[in-house]
N, C-alpha and C. Protein backbone atom coordinates (compact mmCIF):
# COMPACT_ATOMS: atom_id res chain seq x y z
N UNK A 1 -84.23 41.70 -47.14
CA UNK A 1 -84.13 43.10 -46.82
C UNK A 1 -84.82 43.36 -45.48
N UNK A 2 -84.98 45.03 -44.98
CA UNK A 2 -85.79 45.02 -43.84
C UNK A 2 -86.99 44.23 -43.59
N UNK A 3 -87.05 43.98 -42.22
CA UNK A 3 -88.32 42.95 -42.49
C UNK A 3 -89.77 44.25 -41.77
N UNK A 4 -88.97 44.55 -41.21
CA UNK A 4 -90.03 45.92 -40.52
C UNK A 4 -90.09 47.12 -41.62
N UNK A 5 -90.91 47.50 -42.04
CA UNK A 5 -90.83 48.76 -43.09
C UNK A 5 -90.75 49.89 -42.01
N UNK A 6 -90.44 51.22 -42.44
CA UNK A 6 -90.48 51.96 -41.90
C UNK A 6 -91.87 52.74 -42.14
N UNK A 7 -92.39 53.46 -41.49
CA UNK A 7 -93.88 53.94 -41.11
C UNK A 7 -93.99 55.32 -40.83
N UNK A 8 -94.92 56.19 -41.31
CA UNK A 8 -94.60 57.76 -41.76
C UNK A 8 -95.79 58.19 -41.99
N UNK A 9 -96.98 59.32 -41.23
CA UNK A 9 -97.72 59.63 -42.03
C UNK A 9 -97.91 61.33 -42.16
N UNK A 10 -98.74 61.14 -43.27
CA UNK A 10 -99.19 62.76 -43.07
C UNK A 10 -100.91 63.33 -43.44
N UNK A 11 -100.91 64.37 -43.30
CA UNK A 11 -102.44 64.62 -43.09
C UNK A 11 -102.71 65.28 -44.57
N UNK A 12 -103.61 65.06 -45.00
CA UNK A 12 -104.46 65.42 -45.88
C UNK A 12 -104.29 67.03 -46.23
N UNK A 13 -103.97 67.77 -46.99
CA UNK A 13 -104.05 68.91 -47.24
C UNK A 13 -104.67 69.31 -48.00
N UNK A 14 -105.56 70.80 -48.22
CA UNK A 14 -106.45 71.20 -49.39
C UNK A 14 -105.59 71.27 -50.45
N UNK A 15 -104.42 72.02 -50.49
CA UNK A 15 -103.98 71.97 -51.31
C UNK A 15 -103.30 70.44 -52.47
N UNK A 16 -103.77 69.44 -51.64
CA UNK A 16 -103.28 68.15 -52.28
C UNK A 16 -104.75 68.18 -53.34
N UNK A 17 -105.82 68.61 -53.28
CA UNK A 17 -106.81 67.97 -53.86
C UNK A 17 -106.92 68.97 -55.17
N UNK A 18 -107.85 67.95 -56.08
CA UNK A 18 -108.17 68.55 -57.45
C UNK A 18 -109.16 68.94 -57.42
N UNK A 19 -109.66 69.42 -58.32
CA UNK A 19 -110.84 69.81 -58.70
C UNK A 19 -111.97 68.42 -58.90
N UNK A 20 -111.93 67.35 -58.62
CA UNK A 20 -112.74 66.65 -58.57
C UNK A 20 -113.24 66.16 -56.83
N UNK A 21 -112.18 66.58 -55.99
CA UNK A 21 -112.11 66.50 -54.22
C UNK A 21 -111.44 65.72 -53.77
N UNK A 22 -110.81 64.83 -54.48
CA UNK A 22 -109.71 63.94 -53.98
C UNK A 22 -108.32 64.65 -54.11
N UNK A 23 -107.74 63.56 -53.87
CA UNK A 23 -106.02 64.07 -53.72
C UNK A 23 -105.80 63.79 -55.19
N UNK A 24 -104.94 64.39 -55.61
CA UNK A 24 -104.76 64.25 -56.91
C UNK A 24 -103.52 63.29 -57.30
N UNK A 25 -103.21 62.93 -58.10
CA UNK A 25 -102.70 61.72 -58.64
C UNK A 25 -101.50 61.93 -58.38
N UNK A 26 -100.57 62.81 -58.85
CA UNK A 26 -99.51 63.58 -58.92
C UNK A 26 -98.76 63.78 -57.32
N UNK A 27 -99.80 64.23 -56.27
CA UNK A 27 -99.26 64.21 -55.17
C UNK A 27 -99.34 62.86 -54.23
N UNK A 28 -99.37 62.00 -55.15
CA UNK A 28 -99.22 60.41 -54.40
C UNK A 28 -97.20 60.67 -54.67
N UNK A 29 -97.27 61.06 -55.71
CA UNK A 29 -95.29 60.93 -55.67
C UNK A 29 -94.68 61.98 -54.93
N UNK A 30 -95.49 63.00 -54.50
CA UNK A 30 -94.95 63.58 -53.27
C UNK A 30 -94.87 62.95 -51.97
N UNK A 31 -95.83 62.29 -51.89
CA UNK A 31 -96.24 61.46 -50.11
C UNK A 31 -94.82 60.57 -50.88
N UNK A 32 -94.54 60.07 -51.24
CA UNK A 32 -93.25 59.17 -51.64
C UNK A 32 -92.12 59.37 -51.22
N UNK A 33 -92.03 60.94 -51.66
CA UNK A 33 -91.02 61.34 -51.52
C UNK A 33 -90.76 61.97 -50.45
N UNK A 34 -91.80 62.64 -49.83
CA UNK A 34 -91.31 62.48 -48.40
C UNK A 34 -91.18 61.54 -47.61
N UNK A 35 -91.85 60.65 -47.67
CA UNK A 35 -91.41 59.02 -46.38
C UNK A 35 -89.88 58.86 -47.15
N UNK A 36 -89.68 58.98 -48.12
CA UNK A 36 -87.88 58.93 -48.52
C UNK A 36 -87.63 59.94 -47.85
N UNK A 37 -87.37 61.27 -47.56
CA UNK A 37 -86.78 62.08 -47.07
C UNK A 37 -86.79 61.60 -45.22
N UNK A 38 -88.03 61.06 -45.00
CA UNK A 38 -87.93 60.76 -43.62
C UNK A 38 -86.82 59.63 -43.30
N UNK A 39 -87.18 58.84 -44.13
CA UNK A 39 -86.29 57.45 -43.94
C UNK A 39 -85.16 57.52 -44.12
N UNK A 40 -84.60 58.30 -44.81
CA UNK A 40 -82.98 58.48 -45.10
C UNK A 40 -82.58 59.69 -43.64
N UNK A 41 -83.42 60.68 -43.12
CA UNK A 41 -83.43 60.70 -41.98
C UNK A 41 -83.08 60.29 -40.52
N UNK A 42 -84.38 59.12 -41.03
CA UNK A 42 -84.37 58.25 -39.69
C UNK A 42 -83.36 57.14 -39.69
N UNK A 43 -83.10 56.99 -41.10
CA UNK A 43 -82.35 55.46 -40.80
C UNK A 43 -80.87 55.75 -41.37
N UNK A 44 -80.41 56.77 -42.05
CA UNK A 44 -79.29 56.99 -42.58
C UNK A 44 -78.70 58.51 -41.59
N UNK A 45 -79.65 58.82 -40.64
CA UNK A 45 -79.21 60.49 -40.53
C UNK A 45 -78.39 60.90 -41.24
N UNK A 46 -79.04 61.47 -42.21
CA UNK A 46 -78.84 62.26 -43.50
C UNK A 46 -79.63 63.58 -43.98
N UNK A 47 -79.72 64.09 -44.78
CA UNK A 47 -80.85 64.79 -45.58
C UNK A 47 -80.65 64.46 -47.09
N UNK A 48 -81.95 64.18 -47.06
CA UNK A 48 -81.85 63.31 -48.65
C UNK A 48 -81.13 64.51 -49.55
N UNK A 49 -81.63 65.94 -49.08
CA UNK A 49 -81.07 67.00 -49.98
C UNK A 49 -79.60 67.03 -49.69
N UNK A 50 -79.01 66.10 -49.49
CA UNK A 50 -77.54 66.09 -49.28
C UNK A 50 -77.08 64.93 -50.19
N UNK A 51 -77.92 63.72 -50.59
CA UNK A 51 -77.14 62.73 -51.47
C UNK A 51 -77.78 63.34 -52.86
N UNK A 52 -77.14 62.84 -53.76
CA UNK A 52 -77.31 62.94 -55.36
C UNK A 52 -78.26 61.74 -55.54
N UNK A 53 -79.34 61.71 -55.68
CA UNK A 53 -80.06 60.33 -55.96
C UNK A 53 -80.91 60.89 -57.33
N UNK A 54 -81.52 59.97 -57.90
CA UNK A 54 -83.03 60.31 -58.92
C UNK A 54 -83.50 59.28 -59.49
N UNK A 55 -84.53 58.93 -59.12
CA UNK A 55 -85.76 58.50 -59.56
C UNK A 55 -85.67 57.98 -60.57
N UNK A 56 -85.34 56.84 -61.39
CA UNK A 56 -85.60 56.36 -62.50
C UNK A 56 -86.60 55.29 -63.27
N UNK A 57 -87.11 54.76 -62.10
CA UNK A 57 -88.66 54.12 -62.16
C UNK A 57 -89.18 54.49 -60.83
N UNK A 58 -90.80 54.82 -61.61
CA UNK A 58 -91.68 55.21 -60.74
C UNK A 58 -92.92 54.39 -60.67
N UNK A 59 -93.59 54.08 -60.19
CA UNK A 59 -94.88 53.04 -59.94
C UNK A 59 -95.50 53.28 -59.40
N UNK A 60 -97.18 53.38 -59.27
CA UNK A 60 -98.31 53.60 -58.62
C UNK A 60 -99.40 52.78 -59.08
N UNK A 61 -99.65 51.95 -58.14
CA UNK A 61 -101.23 51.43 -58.76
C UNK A 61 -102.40 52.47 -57.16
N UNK A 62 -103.40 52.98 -58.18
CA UNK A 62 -104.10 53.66 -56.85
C UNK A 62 -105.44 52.98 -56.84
N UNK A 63 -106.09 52.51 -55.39
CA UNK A 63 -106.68 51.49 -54.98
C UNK A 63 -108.27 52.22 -54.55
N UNK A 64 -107.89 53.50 -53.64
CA UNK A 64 -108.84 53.93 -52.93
C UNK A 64 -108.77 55.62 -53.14
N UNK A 65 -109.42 56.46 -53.59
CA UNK A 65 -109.38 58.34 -53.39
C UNK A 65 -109.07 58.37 -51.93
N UNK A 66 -108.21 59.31 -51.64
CA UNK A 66 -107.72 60.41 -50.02
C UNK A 66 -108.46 61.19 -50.30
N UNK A 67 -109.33 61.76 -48.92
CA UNK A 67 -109.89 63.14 -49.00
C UNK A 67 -109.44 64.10 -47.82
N UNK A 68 -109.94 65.07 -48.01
CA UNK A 68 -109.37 66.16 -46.76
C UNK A 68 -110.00 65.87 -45.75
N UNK A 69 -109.05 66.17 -45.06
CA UNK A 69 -109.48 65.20 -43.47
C UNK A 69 -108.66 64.31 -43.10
N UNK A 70 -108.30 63.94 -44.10
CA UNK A 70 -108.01 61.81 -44.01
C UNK A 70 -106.34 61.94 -43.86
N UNK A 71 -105.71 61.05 -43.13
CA UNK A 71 -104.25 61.35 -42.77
C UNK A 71 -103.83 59.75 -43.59
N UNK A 72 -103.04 60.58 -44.13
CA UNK A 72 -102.00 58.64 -45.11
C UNK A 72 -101.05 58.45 -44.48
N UNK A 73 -100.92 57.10 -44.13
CA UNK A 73 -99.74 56.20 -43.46
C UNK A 73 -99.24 56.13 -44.75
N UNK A 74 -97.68 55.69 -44.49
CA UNK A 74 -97.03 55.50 -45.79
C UNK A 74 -95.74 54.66 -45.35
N UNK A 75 -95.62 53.52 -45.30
CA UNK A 75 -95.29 52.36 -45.31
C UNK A 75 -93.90 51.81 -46.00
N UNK A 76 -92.89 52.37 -45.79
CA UNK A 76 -91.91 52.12 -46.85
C UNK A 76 -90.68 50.63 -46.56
N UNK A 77 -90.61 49.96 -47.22
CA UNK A 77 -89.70 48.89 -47.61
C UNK A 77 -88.69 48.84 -48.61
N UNK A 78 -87.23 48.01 -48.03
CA UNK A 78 -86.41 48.56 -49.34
C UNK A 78 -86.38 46.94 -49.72
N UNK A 79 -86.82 46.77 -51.11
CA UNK A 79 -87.01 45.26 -51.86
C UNK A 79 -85.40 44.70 -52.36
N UNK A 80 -84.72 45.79 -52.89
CA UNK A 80 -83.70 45.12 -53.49
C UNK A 80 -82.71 46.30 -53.37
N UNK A 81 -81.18 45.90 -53.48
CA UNK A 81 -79.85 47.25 -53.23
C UNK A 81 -78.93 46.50 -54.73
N UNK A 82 -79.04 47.38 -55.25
CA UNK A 82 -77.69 47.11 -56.31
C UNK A 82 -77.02 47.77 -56.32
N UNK A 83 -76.19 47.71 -57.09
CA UNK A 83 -74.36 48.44 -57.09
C UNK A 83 -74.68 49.73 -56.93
N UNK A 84 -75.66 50.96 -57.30
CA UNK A 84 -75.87 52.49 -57.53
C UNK A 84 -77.42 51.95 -57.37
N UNK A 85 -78.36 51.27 -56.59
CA UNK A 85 -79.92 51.62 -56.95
C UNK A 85 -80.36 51.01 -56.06
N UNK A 86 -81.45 51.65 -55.32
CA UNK A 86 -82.28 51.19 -54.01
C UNK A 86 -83.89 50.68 -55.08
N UNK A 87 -84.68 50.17 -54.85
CA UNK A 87 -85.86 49.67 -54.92
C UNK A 87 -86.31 49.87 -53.76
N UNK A 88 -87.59 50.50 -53.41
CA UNK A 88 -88.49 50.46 -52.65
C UNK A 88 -89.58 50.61 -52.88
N UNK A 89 -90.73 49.68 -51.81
CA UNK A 89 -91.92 49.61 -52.19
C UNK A 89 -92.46 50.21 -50.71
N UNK A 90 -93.36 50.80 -51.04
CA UNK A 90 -94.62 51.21 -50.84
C UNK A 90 -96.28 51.15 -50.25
N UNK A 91 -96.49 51.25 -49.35
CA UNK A 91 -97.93 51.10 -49.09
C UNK A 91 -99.07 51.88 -48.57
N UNK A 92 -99.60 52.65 -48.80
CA UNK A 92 -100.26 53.43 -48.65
C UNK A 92 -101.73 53.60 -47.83
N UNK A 93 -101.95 53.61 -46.72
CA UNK A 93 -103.31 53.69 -46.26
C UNK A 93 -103.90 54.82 -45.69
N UNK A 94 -104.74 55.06 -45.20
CA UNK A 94 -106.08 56.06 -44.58
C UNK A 94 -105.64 55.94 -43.56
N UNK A 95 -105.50 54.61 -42.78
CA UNK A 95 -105.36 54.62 -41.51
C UNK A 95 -105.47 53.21 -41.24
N UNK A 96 -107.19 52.77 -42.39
CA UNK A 96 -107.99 51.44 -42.08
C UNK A 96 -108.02 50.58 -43.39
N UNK A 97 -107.71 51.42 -44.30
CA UNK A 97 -107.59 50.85 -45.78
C UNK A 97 -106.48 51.31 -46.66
N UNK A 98 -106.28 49.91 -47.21
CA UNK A 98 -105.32 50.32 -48.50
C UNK A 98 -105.24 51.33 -49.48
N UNK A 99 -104.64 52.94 -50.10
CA UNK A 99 -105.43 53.50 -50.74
C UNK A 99 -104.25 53.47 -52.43
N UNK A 100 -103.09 52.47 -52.13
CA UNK A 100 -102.55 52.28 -52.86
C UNK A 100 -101.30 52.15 -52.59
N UNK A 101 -100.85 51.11 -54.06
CA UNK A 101 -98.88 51.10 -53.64
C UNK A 101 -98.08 51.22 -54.62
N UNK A 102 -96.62 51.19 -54.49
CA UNK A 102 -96.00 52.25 -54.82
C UNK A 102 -94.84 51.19 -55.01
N UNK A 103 -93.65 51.72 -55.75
CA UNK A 103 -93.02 51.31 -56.37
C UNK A 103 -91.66 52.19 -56.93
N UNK A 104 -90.75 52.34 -55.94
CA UNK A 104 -89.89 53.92 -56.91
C UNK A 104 -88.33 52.87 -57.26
N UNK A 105 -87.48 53.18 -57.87
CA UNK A 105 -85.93 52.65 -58.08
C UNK A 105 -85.02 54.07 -58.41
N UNK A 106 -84.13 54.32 -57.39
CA UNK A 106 -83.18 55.71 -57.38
C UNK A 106 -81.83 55.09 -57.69
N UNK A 107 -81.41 55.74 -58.28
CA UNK A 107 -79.90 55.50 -58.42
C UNK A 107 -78.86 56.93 -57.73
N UNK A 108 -78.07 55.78 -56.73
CA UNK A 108 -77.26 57.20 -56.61
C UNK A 108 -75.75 57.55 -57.39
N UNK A 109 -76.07 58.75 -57.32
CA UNK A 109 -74.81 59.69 -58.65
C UNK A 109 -73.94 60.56 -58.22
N UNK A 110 -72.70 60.39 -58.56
CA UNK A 110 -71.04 61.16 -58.42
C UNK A 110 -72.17 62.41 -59.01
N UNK A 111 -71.84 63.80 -57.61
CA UNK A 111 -71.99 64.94 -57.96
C UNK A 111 -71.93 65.68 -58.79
N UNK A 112 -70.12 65.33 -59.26
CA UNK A 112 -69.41 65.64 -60.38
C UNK A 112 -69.36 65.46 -61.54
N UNK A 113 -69.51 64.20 -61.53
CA UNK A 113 -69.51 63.50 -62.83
C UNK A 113 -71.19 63.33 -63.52
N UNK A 114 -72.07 63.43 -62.47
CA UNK A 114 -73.49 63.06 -62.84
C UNK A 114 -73.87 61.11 -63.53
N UNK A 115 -72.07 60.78 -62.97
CA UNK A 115 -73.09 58.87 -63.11
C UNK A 115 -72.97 58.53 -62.03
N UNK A 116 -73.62 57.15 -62.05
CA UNK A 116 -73.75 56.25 -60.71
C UNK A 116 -72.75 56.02 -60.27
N UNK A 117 -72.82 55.70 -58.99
CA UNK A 117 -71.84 55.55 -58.18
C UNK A 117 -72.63 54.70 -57.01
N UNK A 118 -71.04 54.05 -56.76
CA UNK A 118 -71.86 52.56 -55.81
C UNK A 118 -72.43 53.24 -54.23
N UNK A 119 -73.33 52.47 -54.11
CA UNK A 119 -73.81 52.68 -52.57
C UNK A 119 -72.97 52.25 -51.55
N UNK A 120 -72.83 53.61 -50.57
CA UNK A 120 -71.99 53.35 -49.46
C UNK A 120 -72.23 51.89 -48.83
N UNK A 121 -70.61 51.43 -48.22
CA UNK A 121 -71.37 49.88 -47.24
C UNK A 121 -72.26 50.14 -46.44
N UNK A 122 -71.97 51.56 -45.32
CA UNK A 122 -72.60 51.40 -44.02
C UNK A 122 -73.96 51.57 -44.67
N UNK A 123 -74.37 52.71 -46.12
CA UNK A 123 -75.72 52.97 -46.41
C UNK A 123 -76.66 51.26 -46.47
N UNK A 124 -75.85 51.00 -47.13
CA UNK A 124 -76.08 49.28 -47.29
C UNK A 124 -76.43 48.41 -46.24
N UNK A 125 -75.53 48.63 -45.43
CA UNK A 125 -75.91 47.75 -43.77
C UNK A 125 -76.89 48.23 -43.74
N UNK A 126 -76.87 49.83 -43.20
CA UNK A 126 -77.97 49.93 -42.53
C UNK A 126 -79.71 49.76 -43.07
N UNK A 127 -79.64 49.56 -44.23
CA UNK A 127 -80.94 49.56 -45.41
C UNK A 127 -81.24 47.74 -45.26
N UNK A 128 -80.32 46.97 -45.09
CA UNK A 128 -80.30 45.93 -45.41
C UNK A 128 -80.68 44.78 -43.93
């Protein structure tokens, strides 16, 4: 697959944090999901809010707390393409450290019908 991941970050927001001062757990699958929205962007010019995709495995192991202030790189690779399903992994840093990685599998789906449906070639080339 790509051998270069694609690379994306964003800054720390109050509103990401819990009541304990970190980022909260929950908005690690947001930072996800936007480096997907970027990458289908950057590498498909697309808007992800234009394909039918969803999430059917999700994965996080978390390594290090984000705090406010702190801007996350977010590191994305596509591991494997099947007939309807991307795999991509994940990497997550501060800047200087690992703060965790990631793990999502989407399948994309006939509008209409709501099942899978195979991945375009060119989506394919160009992912691949």
């Amino acid at each position: 697959m790509n051998k270069e991941p694609y690379v994306t970050s964003f800054d720390v927001r109050f509103r990401d944090l819990d009541s304990m001062g970190h980022v909260n757990n929950a908005v690690y699958a947001t930072y996800l999901e936007h480096a997907r929205i970027k990458y289908y962007e950057s590498l498909l010019d697309i808007s992800l809010a234009d394909v039918d995709t969803v999430i059917v495995h999700l994965e996080i192991d978390y390594i290090k707390s984000l705090q406010l202030g702190e801007t996350v790189e977010v590191s994305l690779s596509i591991s494997s393409i099947g007939t309807s399903s991307v795999t991509m992994e994940y990497v997550l840093t501060n800047g200087s450290e690992k703060v965790a990685t990631a793990k999502t599998v989407q399948v994309l789906l006939d509008g209409k019908t709501g099942t899978s449906t195979p991945i375009p070639q060119e989506w394919r080339t160009l992912m691949e």
